[in-house]
PDB file of N, CA and C in Angstrom:
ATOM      1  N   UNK A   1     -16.964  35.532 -13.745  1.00  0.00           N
ATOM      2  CA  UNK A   1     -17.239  34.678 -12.615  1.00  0.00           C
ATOM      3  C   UNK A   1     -16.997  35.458 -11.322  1.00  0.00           C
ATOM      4  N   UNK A   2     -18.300  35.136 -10.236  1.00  0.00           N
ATOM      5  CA  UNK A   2     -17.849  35.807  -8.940  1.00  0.00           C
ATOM      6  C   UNK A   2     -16.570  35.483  -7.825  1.00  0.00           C
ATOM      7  N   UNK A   3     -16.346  35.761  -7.481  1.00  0.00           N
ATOM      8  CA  UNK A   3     -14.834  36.225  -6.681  1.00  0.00           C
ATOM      9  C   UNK A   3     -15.116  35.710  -5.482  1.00  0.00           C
ATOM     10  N   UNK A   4     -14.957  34.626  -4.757  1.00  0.00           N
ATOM     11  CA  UNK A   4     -15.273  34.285  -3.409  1.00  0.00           C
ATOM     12  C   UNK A   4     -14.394  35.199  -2.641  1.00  0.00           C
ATOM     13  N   UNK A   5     -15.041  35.377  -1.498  1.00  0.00           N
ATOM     14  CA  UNK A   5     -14.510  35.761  -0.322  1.00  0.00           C
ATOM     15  C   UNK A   5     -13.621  35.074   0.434  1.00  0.00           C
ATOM     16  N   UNK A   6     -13.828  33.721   0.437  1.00  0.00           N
ATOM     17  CA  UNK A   6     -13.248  33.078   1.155  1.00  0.00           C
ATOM     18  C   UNK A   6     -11.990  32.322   0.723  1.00  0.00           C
ATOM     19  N   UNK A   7     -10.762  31.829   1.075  1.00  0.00           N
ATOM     20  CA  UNK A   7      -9.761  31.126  -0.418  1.00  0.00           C
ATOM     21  C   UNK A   7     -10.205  29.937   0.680  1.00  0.00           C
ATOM     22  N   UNK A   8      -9.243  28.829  -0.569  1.00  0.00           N
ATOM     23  CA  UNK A   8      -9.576  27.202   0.211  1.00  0.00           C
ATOM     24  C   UNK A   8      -9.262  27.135   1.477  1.00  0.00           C
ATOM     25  N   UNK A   9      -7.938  27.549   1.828  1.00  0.00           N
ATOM     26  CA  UNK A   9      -7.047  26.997   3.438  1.00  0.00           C
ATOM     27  C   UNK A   9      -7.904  27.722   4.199  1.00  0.00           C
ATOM     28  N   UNK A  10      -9.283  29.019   3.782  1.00  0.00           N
ATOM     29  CA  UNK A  10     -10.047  29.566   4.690  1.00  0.00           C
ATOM     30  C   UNK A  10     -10.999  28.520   5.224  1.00  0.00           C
ATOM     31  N   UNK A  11     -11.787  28.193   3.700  1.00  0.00           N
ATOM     32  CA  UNK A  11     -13.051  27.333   4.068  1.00  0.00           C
ATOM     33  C   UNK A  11     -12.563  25.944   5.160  1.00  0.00           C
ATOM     34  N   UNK A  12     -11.586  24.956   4.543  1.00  0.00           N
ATOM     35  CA  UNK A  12     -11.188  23.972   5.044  1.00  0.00           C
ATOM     36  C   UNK A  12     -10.972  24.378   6.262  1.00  0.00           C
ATOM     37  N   UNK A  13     -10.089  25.226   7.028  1.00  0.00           N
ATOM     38  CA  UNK A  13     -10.227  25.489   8.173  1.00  0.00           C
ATOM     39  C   UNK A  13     -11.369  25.762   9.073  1.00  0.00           C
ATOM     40  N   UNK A  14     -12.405  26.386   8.814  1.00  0.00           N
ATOM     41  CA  UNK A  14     -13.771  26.643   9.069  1.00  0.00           C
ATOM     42  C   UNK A  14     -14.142  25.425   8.980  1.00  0.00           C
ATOM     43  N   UNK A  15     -14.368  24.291   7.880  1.00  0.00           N
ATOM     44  CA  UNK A  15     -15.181  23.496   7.879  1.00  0.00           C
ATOM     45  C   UNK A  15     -14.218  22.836   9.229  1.00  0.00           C
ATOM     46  N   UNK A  16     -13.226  22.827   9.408  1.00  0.00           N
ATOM     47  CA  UNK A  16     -12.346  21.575  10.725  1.00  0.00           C
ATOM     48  C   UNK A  16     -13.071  22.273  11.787  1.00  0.00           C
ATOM     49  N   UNK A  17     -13.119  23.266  12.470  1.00  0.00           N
ATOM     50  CA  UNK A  17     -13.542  24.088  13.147  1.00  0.00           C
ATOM     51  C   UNK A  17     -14.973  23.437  13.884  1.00  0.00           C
ATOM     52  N   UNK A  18     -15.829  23.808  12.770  1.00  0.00           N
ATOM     53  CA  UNK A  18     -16.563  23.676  12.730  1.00  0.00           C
ATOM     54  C   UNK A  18     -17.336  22.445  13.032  1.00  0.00           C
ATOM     55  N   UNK A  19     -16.605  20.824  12.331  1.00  0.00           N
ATOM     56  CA  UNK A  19     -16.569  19.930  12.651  1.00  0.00           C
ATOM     57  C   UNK A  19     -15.871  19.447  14.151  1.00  0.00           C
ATOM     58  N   UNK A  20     -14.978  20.158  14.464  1.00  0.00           N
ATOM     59  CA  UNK A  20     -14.305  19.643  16.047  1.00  0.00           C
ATOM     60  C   UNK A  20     -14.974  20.277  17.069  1.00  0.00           C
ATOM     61  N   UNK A  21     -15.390  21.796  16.853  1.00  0.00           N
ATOM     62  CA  UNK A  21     -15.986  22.309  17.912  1.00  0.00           C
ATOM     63  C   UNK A  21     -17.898  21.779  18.719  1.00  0.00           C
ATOM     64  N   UNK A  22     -18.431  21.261  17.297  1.00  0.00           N
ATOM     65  CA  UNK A  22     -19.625  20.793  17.553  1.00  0.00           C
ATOM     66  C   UNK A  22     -20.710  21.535  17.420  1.00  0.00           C
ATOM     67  N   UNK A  23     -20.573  22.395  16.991  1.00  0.00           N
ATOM     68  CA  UNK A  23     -21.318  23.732  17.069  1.00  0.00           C
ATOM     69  C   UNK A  23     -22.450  23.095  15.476  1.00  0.00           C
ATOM     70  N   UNK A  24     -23.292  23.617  15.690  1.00  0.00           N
ATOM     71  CA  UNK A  24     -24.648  23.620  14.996  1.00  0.00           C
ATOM     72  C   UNK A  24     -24.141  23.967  13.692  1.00  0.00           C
ATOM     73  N   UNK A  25     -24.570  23.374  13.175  1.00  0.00           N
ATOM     74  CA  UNK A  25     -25.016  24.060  11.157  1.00  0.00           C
ATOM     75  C   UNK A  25     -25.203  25.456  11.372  1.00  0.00           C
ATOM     76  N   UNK A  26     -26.464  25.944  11.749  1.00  0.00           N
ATOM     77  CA  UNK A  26     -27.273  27.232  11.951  1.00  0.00           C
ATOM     78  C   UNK A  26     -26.468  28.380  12.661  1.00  0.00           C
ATOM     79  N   UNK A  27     -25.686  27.781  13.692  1.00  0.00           N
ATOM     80  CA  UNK A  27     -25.062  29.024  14.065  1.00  0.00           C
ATOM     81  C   UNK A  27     -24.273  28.833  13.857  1.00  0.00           C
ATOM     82  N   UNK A  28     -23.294  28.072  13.006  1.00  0.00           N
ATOM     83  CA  UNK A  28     -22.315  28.547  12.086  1.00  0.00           C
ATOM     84  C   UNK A  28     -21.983  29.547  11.034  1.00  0.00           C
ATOM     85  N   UNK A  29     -23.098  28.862  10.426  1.00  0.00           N
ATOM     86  CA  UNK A  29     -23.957  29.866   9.149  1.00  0.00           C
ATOM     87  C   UNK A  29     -23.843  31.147   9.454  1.00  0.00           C
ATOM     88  N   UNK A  30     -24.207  31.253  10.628  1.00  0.00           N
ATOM     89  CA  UNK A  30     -24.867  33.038  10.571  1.00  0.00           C
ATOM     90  C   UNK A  30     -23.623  33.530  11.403  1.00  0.00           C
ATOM     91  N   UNK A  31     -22.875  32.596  12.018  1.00  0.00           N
ATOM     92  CA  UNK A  31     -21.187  33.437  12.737  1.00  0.00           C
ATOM     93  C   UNK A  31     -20.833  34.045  11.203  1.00  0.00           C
ATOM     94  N   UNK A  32     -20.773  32.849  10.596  1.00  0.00           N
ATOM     95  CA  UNK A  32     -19.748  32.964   9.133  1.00  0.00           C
ATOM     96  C   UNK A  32     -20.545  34.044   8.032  1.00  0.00           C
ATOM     97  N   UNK A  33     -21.605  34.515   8.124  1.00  0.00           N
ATOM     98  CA  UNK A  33     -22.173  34.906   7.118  1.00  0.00           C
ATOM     99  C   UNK A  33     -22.521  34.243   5.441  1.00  0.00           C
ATOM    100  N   UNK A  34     -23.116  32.751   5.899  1.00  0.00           N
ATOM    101  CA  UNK A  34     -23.039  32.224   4.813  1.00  0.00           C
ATOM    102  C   UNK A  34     -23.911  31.327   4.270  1.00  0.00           C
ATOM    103  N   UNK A  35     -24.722  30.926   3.590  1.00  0.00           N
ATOM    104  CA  UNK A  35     -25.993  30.219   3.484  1.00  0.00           C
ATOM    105  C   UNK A  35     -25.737  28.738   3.363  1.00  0.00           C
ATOM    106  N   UNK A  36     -26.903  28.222   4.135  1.00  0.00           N
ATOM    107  CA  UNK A  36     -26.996  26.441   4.454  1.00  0.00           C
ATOM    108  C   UNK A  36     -26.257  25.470   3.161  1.00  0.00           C
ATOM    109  N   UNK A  37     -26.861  26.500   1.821  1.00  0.00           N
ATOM    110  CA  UNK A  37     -26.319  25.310   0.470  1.00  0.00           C
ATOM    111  C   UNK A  37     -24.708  25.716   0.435  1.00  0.00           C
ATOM    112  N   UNK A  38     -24.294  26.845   0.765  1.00  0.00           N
ATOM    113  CA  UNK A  38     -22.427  26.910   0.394  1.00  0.00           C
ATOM    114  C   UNK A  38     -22.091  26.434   1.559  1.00  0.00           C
ATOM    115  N   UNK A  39     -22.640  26.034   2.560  1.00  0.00           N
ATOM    116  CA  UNK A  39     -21.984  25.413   3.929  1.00  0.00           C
ATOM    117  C   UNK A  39     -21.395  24.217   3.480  1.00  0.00           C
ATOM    118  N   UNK A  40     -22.984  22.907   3.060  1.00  0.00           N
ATOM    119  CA  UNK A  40     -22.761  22.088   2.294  1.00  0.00           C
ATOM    120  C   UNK A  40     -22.462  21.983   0.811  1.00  0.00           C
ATOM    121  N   UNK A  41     -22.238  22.755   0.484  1.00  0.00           N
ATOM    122  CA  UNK A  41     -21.176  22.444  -1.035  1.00  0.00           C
ATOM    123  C   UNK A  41     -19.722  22.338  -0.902  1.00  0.00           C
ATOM    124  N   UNK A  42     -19.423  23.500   0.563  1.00  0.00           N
ATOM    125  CA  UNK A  42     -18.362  23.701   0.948  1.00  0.00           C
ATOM    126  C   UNK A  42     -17.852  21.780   1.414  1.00  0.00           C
ATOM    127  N   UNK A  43     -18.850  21.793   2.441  1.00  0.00           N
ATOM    128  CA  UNK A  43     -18.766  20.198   2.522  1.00  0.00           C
ATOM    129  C   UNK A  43     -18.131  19.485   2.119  1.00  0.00           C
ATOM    130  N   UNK A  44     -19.107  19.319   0.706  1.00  0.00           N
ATOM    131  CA  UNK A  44     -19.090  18.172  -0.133  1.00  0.00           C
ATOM    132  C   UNK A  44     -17.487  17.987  -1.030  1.00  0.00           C
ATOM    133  N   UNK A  45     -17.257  19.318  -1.211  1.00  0.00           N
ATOM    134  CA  UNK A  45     -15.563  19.660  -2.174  1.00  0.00           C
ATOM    135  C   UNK A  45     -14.662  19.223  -1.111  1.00  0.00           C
ATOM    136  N   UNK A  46     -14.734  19.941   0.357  1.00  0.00           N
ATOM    137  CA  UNK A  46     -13.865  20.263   1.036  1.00  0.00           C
ATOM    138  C   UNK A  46     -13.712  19.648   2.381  1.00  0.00           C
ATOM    139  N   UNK A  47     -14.815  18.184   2.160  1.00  0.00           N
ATOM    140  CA  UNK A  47     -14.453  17.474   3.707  1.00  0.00           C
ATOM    141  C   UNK A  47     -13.767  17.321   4.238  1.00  0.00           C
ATOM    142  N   UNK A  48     -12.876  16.421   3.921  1.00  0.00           N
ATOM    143  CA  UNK A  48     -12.285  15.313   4.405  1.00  0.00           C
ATOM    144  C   UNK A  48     -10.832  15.827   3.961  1.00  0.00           C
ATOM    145  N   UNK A  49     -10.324  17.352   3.254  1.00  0.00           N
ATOM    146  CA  UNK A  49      -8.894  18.200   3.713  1.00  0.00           C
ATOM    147  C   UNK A  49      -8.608  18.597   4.474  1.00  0.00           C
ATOM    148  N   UNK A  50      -6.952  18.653   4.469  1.00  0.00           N
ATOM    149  CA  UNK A  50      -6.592  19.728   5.615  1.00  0.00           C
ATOM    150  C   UNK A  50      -5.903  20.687   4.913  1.00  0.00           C
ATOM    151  N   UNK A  51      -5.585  21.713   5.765  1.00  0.00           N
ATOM    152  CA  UNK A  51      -5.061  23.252   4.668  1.00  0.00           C
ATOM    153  C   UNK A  51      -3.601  22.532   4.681  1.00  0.00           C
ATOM    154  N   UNK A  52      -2.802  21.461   4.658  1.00  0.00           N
ATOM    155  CA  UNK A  52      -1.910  21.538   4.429  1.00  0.00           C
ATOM    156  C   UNK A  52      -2.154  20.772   2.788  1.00  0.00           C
ATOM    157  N   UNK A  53      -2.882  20.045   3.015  1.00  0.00           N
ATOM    158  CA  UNK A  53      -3.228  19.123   1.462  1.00  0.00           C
ATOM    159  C   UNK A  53      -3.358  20.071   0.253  1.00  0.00           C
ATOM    160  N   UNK A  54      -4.263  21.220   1.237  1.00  0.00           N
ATOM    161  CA  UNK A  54      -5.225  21.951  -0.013  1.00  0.00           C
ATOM    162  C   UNK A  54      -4.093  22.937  -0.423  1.00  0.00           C
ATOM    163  N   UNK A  55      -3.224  23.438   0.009  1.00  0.00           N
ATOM    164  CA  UNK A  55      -2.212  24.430  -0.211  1.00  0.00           C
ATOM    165  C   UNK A  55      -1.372  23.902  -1.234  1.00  0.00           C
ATOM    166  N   UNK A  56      -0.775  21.942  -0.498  1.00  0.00           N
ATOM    167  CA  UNK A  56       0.157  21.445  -1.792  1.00  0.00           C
ATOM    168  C   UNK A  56      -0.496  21.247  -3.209  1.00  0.00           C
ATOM    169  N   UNK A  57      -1.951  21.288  -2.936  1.00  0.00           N
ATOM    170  CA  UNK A  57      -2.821  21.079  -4.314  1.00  0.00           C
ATOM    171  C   UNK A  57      -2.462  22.227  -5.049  1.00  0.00           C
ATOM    172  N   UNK A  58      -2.872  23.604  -4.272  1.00  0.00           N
ATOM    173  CA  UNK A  58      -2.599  24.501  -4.918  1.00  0.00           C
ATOM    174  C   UNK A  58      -1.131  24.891  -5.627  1.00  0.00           C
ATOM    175  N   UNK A  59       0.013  24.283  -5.225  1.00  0.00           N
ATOM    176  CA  UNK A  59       0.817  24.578  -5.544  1.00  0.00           C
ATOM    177  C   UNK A  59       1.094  23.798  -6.927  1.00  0.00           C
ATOM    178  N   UNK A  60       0.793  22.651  -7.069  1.00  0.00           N
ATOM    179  CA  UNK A  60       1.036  21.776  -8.116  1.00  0.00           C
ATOM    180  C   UNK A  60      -0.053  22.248  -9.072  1.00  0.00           C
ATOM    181  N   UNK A  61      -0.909  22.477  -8.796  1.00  0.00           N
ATOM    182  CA  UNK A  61      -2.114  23.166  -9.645  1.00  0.00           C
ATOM    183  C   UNK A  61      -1.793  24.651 -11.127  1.00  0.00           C
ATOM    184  N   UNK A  62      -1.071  25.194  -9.704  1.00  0.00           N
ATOM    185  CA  UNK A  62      -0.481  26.853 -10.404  1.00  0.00           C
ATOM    186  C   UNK A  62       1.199  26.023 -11.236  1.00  0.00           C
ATOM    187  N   UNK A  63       1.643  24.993 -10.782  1.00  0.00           N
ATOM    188  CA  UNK A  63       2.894  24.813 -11.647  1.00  0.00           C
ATOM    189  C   UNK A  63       3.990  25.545 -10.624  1.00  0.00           C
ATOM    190  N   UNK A  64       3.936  26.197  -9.554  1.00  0.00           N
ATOM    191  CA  UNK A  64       4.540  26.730  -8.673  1.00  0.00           C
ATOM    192  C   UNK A  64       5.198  25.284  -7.873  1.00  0.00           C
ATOM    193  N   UNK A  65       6.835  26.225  -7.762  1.00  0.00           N
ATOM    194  CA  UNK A  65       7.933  25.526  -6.884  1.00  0.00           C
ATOM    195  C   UNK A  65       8.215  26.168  -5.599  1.00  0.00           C
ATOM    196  N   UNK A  66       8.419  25.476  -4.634  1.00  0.00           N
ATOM    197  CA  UNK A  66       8.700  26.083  -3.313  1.00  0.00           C
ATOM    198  C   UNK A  66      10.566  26.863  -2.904  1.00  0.00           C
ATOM    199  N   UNK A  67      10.576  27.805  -3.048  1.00  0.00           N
ATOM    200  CA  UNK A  67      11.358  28.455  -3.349  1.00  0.00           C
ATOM    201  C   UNK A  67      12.393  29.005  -1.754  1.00  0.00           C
TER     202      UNK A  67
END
């Protein structure tokens, strides 16, 4: 399986960004280097988080304790 570039607390941040600043689909895309369907897939997984959610996900996910 391919290896994203990006980890979650990246995308989610981008997608907030992205959503607060107002800025276009299109020239998002092409700031970010990234095509219209992973914009919206990104979307669709990753609306409505914030990197603090997506981090505690990750932590309970891996079985990891905060140390």
């Amino acid at each position: 399986m391919r290896v994203s570039r990006f980890h979650e607390e990246q995308i989610v941040r981008l997608l907030r960004e992205q959503e607060l600043s107002g800025q276009t689909v299109a020239s998002f895309i092409r700031r970010n280097g990234i095509s219209r369907h992973t914009f919206y897939r990104w979307r669709k997984k990753y609306g409505g988080l914030t990197e603090a959610r997506v981090w505690s996900g990750l932590v309970v996910r891996c079985g990891s304790t905060a140390r």
